[in-house]
PDB file of N, CA and C in Angstrom:
ATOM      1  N   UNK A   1      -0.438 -12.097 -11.696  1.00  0.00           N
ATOM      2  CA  UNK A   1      -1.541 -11.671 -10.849  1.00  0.00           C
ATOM      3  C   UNK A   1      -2.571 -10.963 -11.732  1.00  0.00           C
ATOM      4  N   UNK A   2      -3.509 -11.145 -11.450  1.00  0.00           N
ATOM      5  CA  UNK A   2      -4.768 -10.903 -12.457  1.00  0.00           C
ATOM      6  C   UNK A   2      -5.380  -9.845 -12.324  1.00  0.00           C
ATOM      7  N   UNK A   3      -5.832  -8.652 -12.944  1.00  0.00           N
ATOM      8  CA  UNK A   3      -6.143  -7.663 -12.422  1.00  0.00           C
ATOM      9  C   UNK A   3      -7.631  -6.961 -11.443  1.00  0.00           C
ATOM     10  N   UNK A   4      -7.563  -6.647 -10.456  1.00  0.00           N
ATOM     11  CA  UNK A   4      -8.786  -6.479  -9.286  1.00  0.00           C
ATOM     12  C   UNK A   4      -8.946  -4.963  -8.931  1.00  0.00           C
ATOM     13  N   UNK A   5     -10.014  -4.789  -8.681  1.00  0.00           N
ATOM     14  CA  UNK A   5     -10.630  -3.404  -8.255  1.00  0.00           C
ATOM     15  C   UNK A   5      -9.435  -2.831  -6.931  1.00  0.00           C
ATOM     16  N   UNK A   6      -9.680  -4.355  -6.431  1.00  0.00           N
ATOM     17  CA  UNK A   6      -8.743  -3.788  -4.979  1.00  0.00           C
ATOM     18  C   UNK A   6      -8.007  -4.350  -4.384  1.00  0.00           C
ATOM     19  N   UNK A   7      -6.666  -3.916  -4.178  1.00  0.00           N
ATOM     20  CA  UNK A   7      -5.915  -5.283  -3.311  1.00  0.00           C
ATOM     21  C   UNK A   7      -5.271  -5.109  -2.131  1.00  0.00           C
ATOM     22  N   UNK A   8      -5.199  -6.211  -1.663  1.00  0.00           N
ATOM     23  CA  UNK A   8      -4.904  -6.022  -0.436  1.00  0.00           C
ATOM     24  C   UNK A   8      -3.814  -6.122   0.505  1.00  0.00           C
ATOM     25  N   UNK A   9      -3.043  -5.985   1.211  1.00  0.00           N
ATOM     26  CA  UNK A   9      -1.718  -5.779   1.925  1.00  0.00           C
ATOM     27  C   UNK A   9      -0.594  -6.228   1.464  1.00  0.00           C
ATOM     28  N   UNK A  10      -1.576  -7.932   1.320  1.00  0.00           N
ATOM     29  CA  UNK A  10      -0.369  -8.993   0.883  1.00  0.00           C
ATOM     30  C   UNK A  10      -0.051  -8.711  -0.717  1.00  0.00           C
ATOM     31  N   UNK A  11      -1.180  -8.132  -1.360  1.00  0.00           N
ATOM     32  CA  UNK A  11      -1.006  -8.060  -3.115  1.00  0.00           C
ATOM     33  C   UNK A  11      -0.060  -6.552  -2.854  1.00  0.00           C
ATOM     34  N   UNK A  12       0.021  -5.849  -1.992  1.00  0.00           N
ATOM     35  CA  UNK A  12       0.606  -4.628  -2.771  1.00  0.00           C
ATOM     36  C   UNK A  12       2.194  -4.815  -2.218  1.00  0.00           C
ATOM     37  N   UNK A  13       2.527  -5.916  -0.987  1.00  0.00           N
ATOM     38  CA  UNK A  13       3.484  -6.126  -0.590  1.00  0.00           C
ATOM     39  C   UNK A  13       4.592  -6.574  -1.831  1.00  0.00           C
ATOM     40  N   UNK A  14       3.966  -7.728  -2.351  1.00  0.00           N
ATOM     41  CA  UNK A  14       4.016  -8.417  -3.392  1.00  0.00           C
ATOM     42  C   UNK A  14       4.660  -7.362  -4.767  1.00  0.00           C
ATOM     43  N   UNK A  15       3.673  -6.696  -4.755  1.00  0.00           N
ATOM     44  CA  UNK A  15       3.454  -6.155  -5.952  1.00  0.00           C
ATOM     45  C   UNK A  15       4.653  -4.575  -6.440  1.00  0.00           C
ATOM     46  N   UNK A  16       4.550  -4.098  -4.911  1.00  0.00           N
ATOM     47  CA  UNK A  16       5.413  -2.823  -4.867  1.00  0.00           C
ATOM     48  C   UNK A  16       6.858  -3.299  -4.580  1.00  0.00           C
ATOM     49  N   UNK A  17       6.684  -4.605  -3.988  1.00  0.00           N
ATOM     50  CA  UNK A  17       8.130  -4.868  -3.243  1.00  0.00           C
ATOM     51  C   UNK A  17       8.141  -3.800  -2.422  1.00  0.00           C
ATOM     52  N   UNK A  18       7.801  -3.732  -0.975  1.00  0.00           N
ATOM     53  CA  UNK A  18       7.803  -3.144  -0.018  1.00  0.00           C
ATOM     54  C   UNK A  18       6.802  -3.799   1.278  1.00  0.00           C
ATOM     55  N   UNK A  19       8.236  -3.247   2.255  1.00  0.00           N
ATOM     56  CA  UNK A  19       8.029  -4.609   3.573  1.00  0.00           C
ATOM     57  C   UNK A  19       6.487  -3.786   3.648  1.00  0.00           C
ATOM     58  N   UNK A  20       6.084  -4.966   4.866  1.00  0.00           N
ATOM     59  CA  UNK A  20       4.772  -4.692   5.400  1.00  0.00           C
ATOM     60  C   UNK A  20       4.539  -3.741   6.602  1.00  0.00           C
ATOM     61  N   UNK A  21       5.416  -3.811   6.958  1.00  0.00           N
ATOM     62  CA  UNK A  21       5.833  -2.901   8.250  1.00  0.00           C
ATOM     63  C   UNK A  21       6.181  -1.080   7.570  1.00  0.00           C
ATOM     64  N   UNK A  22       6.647  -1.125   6.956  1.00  0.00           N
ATOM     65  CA  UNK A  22       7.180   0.410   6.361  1.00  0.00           C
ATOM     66  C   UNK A  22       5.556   0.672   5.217  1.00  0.00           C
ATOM     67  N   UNK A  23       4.505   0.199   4.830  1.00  0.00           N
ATOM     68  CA  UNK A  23       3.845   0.678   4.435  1.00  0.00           C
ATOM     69  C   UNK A  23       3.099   1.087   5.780  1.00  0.00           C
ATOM     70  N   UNK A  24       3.061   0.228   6.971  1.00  0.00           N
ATOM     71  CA  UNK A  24       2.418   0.744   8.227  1.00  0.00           C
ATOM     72  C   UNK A  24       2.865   2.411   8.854  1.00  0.00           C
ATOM     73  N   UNK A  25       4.250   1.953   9.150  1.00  0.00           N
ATOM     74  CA  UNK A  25       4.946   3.182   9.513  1.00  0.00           C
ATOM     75  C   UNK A  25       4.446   4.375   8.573  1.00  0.00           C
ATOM     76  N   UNK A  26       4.537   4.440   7.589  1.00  0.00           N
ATOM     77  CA  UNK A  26       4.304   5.372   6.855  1.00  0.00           C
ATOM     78  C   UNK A  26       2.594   6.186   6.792  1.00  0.00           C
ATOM     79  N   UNK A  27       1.872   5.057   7.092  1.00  0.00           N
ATOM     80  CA  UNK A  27       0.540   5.293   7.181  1.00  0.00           C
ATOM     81  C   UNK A  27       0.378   6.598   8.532  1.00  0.00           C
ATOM     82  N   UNK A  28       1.236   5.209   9.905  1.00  0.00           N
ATOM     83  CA  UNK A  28       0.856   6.030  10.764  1.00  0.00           C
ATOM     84  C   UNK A  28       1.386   7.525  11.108  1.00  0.00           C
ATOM     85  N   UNK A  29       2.770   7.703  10.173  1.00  0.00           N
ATOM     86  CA  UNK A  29       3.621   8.713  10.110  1.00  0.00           C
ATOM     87  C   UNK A  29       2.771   9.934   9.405  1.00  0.00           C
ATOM     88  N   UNK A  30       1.579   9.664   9.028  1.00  0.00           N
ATOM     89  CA  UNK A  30       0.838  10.279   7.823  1.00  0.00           C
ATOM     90  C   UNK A  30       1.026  10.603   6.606  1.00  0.00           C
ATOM     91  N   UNK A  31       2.434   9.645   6.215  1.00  0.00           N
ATOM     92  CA  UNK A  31       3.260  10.315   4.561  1.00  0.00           C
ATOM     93  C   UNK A  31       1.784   9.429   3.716  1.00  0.00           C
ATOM     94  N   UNK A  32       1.241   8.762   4.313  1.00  0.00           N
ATOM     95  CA  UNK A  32      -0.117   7.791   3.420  1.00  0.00           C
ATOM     96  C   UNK A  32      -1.278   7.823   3.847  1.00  0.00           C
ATOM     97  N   UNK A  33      -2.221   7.855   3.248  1.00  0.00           N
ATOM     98  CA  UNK A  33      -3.597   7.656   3.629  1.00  0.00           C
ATOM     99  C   UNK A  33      -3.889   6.510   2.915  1.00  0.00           C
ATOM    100  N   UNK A  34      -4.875   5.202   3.807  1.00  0.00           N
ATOM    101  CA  UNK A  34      -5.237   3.931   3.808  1.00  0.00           C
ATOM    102  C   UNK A  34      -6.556   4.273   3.098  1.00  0.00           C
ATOM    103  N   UNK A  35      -6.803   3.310   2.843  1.00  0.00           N
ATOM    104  CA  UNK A  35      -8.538   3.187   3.046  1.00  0.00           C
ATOM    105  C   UNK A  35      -8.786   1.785   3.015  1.00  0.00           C
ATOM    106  N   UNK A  36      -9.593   1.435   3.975  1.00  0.00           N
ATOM    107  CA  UNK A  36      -9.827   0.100   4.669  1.00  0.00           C
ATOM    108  C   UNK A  36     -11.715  -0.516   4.144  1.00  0.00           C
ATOM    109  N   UNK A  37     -11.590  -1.512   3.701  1.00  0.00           N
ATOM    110  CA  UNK A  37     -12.699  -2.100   3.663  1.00  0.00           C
ATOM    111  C   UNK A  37     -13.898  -1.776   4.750  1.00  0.00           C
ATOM    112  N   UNK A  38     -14.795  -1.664   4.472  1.00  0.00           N
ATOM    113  CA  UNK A  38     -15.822  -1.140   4.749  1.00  0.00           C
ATOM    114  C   UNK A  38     -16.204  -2.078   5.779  1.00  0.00           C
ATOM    115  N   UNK A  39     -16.458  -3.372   5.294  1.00  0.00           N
ATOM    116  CA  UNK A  39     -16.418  -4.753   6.366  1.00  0.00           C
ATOM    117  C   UNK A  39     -15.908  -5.118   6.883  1.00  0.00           C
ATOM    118  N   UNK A  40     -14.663  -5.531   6.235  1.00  0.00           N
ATOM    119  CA  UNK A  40     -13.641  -5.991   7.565  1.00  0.00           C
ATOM    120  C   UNK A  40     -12.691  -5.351   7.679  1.00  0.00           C
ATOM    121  N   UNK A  41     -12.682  -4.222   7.364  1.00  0.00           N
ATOM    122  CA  UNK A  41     -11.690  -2.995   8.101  1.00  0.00           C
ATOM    123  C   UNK A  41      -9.981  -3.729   7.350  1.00  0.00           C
ATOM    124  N   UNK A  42     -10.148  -4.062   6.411  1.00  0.00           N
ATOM    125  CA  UNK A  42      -9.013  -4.516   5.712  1.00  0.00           C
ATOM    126  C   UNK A  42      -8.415  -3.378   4.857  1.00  0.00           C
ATOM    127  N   UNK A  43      -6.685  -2.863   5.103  1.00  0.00           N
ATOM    128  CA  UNK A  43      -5.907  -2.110   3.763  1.00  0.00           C
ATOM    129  C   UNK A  43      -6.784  -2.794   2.682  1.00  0.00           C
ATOM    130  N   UNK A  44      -6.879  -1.397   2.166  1.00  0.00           N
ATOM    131  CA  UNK A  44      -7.249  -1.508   0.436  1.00  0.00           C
ATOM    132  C   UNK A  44      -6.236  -0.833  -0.449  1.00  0.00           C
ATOM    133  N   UNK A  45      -6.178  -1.444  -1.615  1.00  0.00           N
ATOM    134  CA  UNK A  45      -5.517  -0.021  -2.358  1.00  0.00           C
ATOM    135  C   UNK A  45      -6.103  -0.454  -3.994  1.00  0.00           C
ATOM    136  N   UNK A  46      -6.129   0.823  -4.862  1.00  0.00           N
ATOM    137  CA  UNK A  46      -6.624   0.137  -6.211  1.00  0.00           C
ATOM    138  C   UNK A  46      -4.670   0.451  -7.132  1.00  0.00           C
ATOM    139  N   UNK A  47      -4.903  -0.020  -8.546  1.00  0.00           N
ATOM    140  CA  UNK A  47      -3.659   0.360  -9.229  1.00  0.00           C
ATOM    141  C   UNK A  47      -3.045   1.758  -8.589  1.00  0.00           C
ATOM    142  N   UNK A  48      -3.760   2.565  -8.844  1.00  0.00           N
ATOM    143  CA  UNK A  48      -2.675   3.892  -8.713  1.00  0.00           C
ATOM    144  C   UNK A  48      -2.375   4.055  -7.551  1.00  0.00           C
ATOM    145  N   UNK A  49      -2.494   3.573  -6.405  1.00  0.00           N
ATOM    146  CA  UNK A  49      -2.416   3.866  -5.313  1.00  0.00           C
ATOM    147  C   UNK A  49      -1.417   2.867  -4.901  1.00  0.00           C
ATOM    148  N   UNK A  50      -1.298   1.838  -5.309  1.00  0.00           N
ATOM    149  CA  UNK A  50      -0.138   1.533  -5.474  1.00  0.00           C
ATOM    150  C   UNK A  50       1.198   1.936  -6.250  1.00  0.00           C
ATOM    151  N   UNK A  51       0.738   2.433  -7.426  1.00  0.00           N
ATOM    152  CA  UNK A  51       2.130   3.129  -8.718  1.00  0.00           C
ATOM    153  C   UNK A  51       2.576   4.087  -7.473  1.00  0.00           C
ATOM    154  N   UNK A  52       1.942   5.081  -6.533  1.00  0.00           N
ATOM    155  CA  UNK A  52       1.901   6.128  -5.230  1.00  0.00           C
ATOM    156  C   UNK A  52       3.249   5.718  -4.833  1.00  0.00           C
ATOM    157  N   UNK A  53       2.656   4.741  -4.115  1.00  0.00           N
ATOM    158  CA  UNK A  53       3.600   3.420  -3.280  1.00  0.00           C
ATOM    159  C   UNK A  53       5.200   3.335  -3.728  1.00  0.00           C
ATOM    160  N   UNK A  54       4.907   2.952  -5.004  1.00  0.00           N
ATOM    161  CA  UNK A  54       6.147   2.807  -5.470  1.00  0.00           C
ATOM    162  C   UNK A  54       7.244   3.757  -5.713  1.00  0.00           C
ATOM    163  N   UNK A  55       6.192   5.063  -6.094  1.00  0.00           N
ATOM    164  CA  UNK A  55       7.271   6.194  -6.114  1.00  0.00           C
ATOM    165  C   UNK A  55       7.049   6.491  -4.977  1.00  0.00           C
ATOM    166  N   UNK A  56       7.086   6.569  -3.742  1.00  0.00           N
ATOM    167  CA  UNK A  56       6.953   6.652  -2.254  1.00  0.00           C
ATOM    168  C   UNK A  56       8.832   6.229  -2.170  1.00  0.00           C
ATOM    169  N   UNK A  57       8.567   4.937  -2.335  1.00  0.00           N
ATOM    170  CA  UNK A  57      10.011   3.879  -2.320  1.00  0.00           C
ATOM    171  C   UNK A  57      11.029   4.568  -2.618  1.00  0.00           C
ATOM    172  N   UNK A  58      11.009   4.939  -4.633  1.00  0.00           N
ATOM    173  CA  UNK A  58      12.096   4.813  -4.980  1.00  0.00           C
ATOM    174  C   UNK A  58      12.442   6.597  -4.461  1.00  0.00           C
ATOM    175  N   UNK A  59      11.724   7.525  -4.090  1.00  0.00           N
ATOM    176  CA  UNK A  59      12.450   8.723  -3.295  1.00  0.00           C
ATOM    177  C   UNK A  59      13.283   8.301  -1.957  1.00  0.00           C
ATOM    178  N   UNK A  60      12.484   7.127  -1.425  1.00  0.00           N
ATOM    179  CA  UNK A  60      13.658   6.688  -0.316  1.00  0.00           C
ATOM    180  C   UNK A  60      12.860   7.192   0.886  1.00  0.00           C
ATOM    181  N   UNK A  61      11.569   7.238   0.869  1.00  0.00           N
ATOM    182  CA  UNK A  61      11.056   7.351   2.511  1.00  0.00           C
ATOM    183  C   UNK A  61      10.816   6.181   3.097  1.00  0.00           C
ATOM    184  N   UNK A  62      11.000   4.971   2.732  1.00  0.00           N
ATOM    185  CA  UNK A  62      10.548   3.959   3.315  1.00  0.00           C
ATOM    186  C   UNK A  62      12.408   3.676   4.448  1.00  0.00           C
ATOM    187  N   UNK A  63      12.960   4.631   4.157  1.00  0.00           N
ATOM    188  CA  UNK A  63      14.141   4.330   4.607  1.00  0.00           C
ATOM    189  C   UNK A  63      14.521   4.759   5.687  1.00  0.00           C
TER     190      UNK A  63
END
């Protein structure tokens, strides 16, 4: 995967290995703050906000 300013649900699903549903939960749980495209109101995230993600995981809140 090639590197982008910003990616999106399916790239960080992909990318973090983490369901799509438990990055939701978590959003709405408030352990995350989103930030959504300006236009089409699409999850964004850049690199670090994903690396976030990942150590999110491996503490075990997605659990």
């Amino acid at each position: 995967m090639k590197k982008k300013d910003y990616y999106t649900m399916k790239d960080v699903v992909k990318m973090a290995e983490i369901c799509k549903n438990t990055i939701i939960n978590w959003e709405k749980s408030g352990c995350i703050k989103v930030r959504r495209d300006p236009l089409f109101n699409y999850r964004v995230w850049n690199l670090e906000e994903i690396q976030e993600l990942k150590k999110l995981k491996k503490q075990g809140r997605g659990k």
